[in-house]
Protein backbone atom coordinates (compact mmCIF):
# COMPACT_ATOMS: atom_id res chain seq x y z
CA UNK A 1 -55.33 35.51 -264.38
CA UNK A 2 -53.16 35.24 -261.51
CA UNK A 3 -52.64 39.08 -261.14
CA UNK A 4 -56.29 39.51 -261.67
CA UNK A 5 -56.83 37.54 -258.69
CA UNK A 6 -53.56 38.86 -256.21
CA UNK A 7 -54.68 42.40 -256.66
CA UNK A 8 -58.49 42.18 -255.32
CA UNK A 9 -57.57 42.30 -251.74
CA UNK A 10 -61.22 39.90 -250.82
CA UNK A 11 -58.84 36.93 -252.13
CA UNK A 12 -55.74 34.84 -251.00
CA UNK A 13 -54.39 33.26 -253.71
CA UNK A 14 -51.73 30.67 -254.04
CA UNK A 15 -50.80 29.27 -257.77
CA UNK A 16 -48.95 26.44 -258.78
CA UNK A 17 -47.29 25.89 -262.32
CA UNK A 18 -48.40 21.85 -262.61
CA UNK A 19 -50.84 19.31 -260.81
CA UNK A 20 -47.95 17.78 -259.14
CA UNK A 21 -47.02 21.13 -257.21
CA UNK A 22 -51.07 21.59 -256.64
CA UNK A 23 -51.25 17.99 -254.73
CA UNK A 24 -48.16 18.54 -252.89
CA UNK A 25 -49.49 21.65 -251.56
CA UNK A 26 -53.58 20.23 -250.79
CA UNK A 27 -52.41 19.82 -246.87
CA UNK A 28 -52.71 24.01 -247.11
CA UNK A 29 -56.57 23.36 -247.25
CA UNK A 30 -57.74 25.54 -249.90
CA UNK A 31 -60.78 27.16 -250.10
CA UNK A 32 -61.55 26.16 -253.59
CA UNK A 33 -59.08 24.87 -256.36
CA UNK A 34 -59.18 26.26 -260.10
CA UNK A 35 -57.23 24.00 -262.55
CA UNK A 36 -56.39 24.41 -266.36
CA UNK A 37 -57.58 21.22 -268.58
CA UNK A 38 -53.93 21.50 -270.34
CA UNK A 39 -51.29 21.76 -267.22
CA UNK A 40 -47.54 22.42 -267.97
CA UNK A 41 -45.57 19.92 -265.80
CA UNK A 42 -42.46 18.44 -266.58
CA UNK A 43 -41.89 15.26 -267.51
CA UNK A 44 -43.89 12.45 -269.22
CA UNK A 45 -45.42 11.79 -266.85
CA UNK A 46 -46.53 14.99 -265.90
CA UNK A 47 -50.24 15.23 -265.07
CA UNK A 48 -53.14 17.17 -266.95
CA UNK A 49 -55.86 18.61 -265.75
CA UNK A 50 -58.28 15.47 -265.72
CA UNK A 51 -55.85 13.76 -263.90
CA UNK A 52 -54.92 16.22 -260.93
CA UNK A 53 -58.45 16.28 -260.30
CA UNK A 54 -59.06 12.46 -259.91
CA UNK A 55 -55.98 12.77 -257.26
CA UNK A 56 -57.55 15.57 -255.36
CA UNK A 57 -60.61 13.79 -255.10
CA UNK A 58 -58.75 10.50 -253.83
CA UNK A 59 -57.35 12.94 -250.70
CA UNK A 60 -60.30 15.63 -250.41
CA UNK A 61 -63.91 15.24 -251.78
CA UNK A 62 -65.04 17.93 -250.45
CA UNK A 63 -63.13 21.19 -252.02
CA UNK A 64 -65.01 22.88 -254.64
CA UNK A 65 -62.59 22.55 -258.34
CA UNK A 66 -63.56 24.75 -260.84
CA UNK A 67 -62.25 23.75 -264.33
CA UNK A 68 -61.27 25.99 -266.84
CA UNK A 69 -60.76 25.26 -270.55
CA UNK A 70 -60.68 26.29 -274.08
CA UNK A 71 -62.45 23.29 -275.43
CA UNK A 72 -66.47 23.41 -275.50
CA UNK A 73 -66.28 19.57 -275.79
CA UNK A 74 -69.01 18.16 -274.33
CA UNK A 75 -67.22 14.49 -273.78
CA UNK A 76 -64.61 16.39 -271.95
CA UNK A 77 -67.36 18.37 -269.92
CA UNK A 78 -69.07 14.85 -268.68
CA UNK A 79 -65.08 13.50 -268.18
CA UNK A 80 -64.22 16.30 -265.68
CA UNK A 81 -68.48 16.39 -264.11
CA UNK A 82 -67.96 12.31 -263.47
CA UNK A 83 -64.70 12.85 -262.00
CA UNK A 84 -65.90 15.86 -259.20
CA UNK A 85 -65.21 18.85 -260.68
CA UNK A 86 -68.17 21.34 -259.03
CA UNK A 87 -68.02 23.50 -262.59
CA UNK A 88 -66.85 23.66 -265.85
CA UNK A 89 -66.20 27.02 -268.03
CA UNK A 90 -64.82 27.79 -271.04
CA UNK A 91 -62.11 30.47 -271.88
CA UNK A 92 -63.47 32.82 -273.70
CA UNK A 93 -63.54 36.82 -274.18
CA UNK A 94 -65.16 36.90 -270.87
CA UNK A 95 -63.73 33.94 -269.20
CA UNK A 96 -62.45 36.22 -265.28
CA UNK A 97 -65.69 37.49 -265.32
CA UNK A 98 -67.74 34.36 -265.14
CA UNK A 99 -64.87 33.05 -262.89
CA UNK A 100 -64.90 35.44 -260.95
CA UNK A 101 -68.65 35.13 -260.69
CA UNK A 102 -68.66 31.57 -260.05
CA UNK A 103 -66.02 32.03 -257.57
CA UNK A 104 -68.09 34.47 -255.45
CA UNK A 105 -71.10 31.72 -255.70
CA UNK A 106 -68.90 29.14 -255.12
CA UNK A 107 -67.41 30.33 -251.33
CA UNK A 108 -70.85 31.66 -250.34
């Protein structure tokens, strides 16, 4: 996904490997934010998806956060809606094209 993104030369993309690196990096003022429901940090008490978000939102509620995941859970879908994410997709076979759309929306 990341390459998809770095070669279309209408986007500036930055990517970070946990939540922790994302929040240390908000003072950058990003357009939008994308975030993976299951994050890789390091550490117990590294910090998932559902829980980066909640500490975005206590430092910016404005910045669209697009969620992406490979569960079609609905409880998880309300989880991430209550907590400000702005949308919500689902990883599937054509998961960077509704991104991408959404995206494009999104920064309009």
């Amino acid at each position: 996904m990341e390459f998809t993104f770095q070669s279309r030369h209408d986007y500036d993309v930055v990517c970070y490997e946990s939540g922790e690196s994302c929040l240390e990096n908000l003072h950058q003022n990003p357009r939008l934010i994308v975030l993976d429901h299951i994050l890789e940090g390091v550490g117990e008490k590294a910090l998932n998806g559902l829980e980066t978000l909640k500490e975005i939102r206590k430092v910016n509620k404005e910045i669209p956060v697009i969620i992406l995941t490979g569960q079609g859970d609905d409880a998880l879908l309300s989880e991430f809606m209550e907590n400000g994410a702005n949308r919500y997709l689902t990883k599937d076979d054509f998961f960077i094209d509704s991104l991408i759309e959404t995206i494009q929306q999104m920064l309009i």
